[in-house]
Protein backbone atom coordinates (compact mmCIF):
# COMPACT_ATOMS: atom_id res chain seq x y z
CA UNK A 1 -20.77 36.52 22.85
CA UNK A 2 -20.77 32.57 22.30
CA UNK A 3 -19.68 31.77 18.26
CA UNK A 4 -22.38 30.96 16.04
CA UNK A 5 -22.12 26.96 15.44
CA UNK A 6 -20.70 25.90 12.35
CA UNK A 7 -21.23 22.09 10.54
CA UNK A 8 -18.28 21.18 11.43
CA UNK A 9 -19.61 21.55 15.30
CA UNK A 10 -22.56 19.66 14.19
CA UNK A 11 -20.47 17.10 12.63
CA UNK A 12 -18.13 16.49 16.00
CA UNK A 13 -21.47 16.64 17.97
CA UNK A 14 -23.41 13.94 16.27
CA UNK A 15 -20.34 11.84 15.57
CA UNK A 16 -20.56 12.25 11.68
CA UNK A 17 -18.46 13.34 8.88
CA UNK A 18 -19.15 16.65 7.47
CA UNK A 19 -20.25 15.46 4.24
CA UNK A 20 -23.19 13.63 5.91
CA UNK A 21 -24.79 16.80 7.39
CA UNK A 22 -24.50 18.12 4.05
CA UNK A 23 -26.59 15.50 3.38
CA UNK A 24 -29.14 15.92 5.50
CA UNK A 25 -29.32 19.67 4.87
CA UNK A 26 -29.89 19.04 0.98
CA UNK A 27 -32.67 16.20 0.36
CA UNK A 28 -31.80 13.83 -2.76
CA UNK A 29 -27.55 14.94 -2.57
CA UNK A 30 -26.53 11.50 -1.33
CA UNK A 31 -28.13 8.33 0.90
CA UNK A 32 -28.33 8.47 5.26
CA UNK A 33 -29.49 6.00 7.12
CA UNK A 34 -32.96 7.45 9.39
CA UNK A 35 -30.40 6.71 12.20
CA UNK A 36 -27.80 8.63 11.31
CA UNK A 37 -29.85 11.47 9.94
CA UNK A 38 -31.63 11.56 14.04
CA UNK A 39 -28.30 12.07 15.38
CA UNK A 40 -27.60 14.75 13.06
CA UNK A 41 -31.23 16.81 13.42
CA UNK A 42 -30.78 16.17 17.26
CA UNK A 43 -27.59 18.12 17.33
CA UNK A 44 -28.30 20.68 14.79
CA UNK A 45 -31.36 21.31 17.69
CA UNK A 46 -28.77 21.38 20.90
CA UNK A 47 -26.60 23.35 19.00
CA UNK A 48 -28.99 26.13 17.79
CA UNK A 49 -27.18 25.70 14.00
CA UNK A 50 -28.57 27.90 11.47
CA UNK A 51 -27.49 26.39 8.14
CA UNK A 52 -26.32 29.32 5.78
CA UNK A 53 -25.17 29.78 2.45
CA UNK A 54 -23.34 26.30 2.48
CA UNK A 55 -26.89 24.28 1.82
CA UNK A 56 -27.86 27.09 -0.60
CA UNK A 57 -24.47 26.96 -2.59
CA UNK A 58 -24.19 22.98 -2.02
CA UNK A 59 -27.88 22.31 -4.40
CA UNK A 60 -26.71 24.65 -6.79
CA UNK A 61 -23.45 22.72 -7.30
CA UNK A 62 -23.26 20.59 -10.76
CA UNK A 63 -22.33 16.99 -10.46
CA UNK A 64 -20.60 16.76 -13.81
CA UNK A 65 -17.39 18.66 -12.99
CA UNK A 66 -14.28 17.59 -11.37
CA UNK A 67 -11.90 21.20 -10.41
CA UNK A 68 -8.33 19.14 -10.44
CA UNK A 69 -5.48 21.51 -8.56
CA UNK A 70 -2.08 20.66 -9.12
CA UNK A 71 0.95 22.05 -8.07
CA UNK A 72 3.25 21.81 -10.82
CA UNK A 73 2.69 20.69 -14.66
CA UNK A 74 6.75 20.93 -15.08
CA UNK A 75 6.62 18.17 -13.12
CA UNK A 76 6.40 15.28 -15.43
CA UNK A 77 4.64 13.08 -12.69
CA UNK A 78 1.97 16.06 -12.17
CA UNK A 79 2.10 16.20 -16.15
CA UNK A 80 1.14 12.28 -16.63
CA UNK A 81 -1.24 12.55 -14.02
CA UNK A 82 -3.29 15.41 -15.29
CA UNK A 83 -3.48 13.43 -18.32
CA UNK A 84 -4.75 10.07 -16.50
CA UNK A 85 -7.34 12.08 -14.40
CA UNK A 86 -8.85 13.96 -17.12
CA UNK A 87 -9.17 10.37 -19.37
CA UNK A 88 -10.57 8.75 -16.58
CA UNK A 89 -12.88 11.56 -15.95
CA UNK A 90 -14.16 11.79 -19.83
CA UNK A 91 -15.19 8.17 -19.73
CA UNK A 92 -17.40 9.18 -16.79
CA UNK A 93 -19.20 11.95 -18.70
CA UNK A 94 -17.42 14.32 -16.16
CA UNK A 95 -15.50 17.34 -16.94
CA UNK A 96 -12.02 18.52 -15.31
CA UNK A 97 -10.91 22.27 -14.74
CA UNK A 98 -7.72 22.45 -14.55
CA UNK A 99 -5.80 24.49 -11.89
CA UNK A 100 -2.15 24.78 -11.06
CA UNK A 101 -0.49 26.28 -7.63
CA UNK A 102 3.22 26.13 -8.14
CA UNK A 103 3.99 25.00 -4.89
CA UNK A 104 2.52 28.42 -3.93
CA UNK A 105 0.18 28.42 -0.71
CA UNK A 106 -1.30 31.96 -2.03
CA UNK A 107 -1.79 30.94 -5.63
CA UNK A 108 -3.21 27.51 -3.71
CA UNK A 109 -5.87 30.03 -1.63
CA UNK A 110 -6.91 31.96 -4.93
CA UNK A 111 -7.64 28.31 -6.39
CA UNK A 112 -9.48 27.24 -3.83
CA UNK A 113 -11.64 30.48 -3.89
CA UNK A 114 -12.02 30.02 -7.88
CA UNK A 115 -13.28 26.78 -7.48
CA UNK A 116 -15.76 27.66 -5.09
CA UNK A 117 -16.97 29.84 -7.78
CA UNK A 118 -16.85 27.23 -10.62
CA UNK A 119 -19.42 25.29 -8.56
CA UNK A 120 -17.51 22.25 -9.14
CA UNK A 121 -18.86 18.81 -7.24
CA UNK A 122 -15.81 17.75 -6.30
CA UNK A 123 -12.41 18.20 -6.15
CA UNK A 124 -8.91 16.23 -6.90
CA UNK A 125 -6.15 18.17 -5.40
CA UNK A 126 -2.01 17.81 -4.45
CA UNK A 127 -2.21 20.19 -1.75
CA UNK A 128 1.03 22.30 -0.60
CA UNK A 129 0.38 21.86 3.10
CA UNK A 130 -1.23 25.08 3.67
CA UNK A 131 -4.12 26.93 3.93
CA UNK A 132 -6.56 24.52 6.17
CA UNK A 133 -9.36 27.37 6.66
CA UNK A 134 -9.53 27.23 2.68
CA UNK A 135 -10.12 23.80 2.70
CA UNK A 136 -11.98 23.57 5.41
CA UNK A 137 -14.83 25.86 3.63
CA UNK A 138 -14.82 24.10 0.74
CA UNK A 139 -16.10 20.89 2.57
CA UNK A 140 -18.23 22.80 4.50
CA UNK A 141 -19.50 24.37 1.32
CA UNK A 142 -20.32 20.70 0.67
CA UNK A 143 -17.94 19.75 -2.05
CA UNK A 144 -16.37 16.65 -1.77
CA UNK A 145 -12.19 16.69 -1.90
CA UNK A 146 -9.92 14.37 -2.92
CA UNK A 147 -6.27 14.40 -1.63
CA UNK A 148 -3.75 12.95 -4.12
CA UNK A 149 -0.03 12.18 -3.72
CA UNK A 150 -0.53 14.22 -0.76
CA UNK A 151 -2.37 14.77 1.98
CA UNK A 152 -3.13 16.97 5.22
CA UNK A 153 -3.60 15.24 9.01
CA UNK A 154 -5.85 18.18 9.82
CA UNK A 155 -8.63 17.31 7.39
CA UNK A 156 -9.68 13.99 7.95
CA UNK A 157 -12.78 14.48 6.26
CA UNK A 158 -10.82 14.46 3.05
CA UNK A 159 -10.64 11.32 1.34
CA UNK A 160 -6.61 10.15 -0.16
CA UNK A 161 -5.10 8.53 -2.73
CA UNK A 162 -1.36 7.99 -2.30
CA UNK A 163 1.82 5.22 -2.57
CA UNK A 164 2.97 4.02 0.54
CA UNK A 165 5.76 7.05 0.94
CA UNK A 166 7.13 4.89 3.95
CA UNK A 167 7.16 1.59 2.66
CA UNK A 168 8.72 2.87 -0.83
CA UNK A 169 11.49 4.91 0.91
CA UNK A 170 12.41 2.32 3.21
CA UNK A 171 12.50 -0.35 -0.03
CA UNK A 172 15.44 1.90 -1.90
CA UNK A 173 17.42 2.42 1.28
CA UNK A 174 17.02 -1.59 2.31
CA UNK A 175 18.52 -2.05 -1.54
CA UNK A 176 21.57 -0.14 -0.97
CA UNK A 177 22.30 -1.45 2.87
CA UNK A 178 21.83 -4.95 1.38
CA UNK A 179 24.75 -4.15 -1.39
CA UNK A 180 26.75 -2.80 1.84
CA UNK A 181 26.41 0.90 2.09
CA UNK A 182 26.39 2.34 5.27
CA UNK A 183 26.82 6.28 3.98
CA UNK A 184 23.14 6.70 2.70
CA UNK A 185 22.30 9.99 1.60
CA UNK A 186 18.42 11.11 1.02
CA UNK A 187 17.50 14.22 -0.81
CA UNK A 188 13.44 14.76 0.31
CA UNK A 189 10.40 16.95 -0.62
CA UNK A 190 9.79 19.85 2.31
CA UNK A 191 8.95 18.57 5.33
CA UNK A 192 5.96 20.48 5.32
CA UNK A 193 4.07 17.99 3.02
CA UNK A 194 3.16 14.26 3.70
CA UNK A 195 5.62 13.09 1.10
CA UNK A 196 8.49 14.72 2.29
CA UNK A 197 7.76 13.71 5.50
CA UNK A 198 7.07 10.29 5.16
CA UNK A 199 10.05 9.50 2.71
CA UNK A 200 12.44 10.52 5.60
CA UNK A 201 10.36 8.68 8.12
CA UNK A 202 10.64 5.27 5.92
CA UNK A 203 14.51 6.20 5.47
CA UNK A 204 15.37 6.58 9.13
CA UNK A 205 13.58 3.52 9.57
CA UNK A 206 15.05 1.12 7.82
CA UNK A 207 18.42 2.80 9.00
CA UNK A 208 17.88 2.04 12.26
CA UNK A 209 16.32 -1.46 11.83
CA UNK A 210 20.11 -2.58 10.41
CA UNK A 211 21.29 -0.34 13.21
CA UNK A 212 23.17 1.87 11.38
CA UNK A 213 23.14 5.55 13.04
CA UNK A 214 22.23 8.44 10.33
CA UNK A 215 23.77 11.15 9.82
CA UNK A 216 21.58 14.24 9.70
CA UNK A 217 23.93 16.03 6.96
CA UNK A 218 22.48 13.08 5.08
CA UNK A 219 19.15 14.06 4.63
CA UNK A 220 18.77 17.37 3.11
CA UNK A 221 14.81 18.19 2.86
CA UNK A 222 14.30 20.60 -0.45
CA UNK A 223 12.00 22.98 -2.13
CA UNK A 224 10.38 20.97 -5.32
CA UNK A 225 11.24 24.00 -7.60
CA UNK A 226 14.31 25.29 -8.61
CA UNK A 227 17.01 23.99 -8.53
CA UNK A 228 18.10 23.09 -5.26
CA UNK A 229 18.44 19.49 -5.97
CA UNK A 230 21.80 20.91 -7.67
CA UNK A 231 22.99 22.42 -4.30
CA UNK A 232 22.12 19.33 -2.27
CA UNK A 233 24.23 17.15 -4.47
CA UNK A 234 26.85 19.72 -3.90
CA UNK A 235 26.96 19.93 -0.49
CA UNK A 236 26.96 16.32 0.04
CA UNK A 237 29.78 15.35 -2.26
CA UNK A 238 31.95 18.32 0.07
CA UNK A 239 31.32 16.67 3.18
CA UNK A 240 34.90 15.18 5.04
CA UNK A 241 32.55 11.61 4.43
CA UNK A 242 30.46 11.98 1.30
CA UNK A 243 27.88 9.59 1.03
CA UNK A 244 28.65 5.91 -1.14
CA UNK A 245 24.32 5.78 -1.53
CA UNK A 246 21.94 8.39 -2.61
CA UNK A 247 17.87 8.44 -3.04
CA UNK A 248 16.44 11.05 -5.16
CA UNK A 249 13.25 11.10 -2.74
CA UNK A 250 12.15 14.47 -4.42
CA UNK A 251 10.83 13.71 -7.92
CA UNK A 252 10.93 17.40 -9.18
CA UNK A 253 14.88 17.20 -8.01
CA UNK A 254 16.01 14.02 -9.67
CA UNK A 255 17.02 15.80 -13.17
CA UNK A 256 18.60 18.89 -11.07
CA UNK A 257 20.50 16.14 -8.95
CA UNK A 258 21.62 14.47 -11.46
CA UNK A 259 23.09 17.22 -13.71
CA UNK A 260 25.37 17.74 -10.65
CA UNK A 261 26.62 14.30 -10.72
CA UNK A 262 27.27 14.32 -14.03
CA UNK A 263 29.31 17.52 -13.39
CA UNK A 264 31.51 16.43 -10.70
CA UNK A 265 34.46 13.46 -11.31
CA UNK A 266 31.99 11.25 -9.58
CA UNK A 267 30.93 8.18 -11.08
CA UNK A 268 27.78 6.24 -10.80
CA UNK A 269 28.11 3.56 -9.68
CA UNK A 270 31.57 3.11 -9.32
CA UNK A 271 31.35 5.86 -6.48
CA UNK A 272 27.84 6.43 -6.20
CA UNK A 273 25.28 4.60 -5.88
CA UNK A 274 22.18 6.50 -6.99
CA UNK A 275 17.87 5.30 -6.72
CA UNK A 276 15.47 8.03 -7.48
CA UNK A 277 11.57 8.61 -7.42
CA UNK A 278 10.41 8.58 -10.09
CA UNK A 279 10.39 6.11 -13.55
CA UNK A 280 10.44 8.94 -16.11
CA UNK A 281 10.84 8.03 -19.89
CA UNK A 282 15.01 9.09 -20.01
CA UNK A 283 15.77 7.25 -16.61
CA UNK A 284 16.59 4.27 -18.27
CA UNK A 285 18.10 6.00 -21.27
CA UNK A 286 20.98 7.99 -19.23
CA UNK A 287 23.83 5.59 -18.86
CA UNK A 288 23.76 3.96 -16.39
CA UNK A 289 19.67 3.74 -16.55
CA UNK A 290 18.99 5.01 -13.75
CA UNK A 291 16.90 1.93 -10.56
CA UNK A 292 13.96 3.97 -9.87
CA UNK A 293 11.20 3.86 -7.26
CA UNK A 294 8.05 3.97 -9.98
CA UNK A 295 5.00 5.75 -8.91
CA UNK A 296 1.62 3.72 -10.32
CA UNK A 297 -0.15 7.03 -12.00
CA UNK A 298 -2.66 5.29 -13.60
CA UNK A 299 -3.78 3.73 -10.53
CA UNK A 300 -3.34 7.09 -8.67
CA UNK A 301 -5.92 8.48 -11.00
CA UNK A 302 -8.48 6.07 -11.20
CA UNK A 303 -9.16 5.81 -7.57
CA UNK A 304 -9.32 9.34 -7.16
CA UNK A 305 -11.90 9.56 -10.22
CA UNK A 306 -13.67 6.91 -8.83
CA UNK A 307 -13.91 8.61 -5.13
CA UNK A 308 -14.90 11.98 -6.74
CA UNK A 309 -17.64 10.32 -8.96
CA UNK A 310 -18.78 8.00 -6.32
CA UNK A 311 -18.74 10.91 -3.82
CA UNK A 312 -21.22 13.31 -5.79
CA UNK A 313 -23.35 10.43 -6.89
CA UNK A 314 -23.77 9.49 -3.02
CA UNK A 315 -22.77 5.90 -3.91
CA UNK A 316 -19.81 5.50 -1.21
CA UNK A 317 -20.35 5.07 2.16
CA UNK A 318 -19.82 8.28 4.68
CA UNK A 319 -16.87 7.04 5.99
CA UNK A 320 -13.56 8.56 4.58
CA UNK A 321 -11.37 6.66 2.61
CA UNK A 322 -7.59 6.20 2.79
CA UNK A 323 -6.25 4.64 -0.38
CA UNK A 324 -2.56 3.19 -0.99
CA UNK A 325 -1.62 2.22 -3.86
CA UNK A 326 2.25 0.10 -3.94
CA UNK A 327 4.94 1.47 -6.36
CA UNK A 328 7.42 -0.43 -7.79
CA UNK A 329 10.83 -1.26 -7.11
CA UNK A 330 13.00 -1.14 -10.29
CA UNK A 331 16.59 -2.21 -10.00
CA UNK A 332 18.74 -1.00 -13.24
CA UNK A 333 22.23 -0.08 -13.55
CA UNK A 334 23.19 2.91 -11.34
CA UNK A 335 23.68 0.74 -7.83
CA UNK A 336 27.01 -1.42 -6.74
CA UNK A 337 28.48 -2.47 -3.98
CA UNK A 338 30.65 0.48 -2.09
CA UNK A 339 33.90 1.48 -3.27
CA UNK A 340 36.34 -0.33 -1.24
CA UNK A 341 38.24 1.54 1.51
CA UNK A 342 41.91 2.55 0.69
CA UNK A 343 44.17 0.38 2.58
């Protein structure tokens, strides 16, 4: 028996997003042009679609709430961004309810499901990777989501709001090759999210660009809780070669990582060079301060305010958006030339 269509079917038949068929299911949600909204009746027709409870549950949605999902408030980054997307919200008139995951794809699924109760308009979100038949009924359901920080290649229909991961990793590794370091180590996010992957990606690449061949025991790829940041430090430093250069490419790691340092007999810089994502308050307290790759929050948080507003208002055009913001590059104490070789 042949699969009842979906809107998403509808969608990839009439060449639209699946926001716009929302659209044209629920008079006065957002503007389509008669064009647009032809291509979209003609293949709900050829397709036989029988809209369902996502046009009932999409007019009953409010337009004044914002469901922001998180993964982890320990996180000072996640911390100061809740903070920025809920002030940026308030001077909207729009509400925030707060959810947290823990990097936990089942606590992620029972957030989604919540929110689809809360009848929020939209949603901000950091998600772990996971659960794309969650996410996907949410958008079908109409509301309009918001990737931030992070992002998933199987939802286009999402809009994001993230740093250029590439670009940013492949600034702190040019830094240390320019002082001379050839041994480069990169601790990274899991390579199950966007950020993890794409900090390794810009890492590799601007590796190879000063041909210099990388070592895969160089890149260790870690959960964001715990505190395995610790046992990556560890196993570098025991290597036959331990690395002269490390990046801290996993913000939740950088305090974990750096407790191990400050164990060991090593000494930054003097035998380790050391960049890290991202500029929290103590980094340039420690001693040395800590160069930092610094995230812009603020900016993170107003554009993906302004794409959740503008979304439920229907005052952005259908078309997804991509956003990337550029962090900073701060260069403080904690990076020197290599040790010199023993003669």
């Amino acid at each position: 028996m042949r699969k009842p269509a979906t809107i998403r079917d509808v969608a990839r038949e009439a060449g639209v997003s699946v926001a716009v068929v929302s659209r044209v299911l629920n008079e006065g949600s957002g503007p389509v042009a008669p064009h647009t909204r032809s291509k979209v009746v003609d293949a709900i027709e050829r397709l036989g679609y029988r809209p369902r409870a996502a046009a009932r549950e999409l007019q009953q949605r409010s337009f004044t709430t914002i469901g922001l999902m998180l993964t982890d408030l320990a996180n000072p980054f996640f911390a100061r961004l809740a903070d920025r997307v809920a002030w940026e919200a308030r001077a909207r008139g729009v509400q925030v309810v707060l959810l947290t995951t823990q990097e936990d794809a089942h606590l992620e699924a029972e957030s989604v499901d919540a929110l689809i109760g809360r009848s929020a308009g939209a949603v901000i979100a950091t998600p772990t990777g996971g659960n794309l038949d969650k996410w996907t009924r949410l958008i079908e359901l109409g509301v309009h989501v918001v990737f931030v920080d992070r992002e998933i290649d199987e939802l286009p229909e999402a809009d994001v709001v993230a740093i250029g991961n590439e670009r940013s990793a492949e600034t702190a590794t040019q830094h240390l090759l320019e002082l001379g370091h050839r041994r480069i180590a990169f601790i990274s996010g899991p390579l199950s999210t966007s950020t993890g992957r794409d900090r390794v990606i810009g890492f590799r690449r601007a590796m190879t660009r000063a041909g210099v061949d990388v070592d895969d025991r160089l890149i260790c790829a870690v959960p964001f809780r715990g505190d395995s940041g610790s046992d990556a430090v560890g196993a570098l430093l025991d290597l036959p070669a331990p690395p002269t250069g490390l990046i801290v490419g996993n913000t939740a790691q950088v305090r974990s990582a750096l407790h191990r340092i400050k164990q060991s007999s090593i000494a930054v810089p003097d035998d380790l060079s050391l960049i890290v994502f991202d500029d929290n308050p103590w980094t340039d307290l420690v001693s040395p301060s800590l160069s930092v790759i610094r995230q812009p929050i603020d900016m993170l948080a107003l554009h993906s305010v302004e794409l959740a507003t503008g979304r439920m208002k229907g005052a952005l055009t259908e078309r997804p958006r991509h956003i990337r913001v550029n962090a900073e590059f701060i260069q403080r104490s904690s990076c020197a030339p290599p040790p010199a070789a023993p003669a």
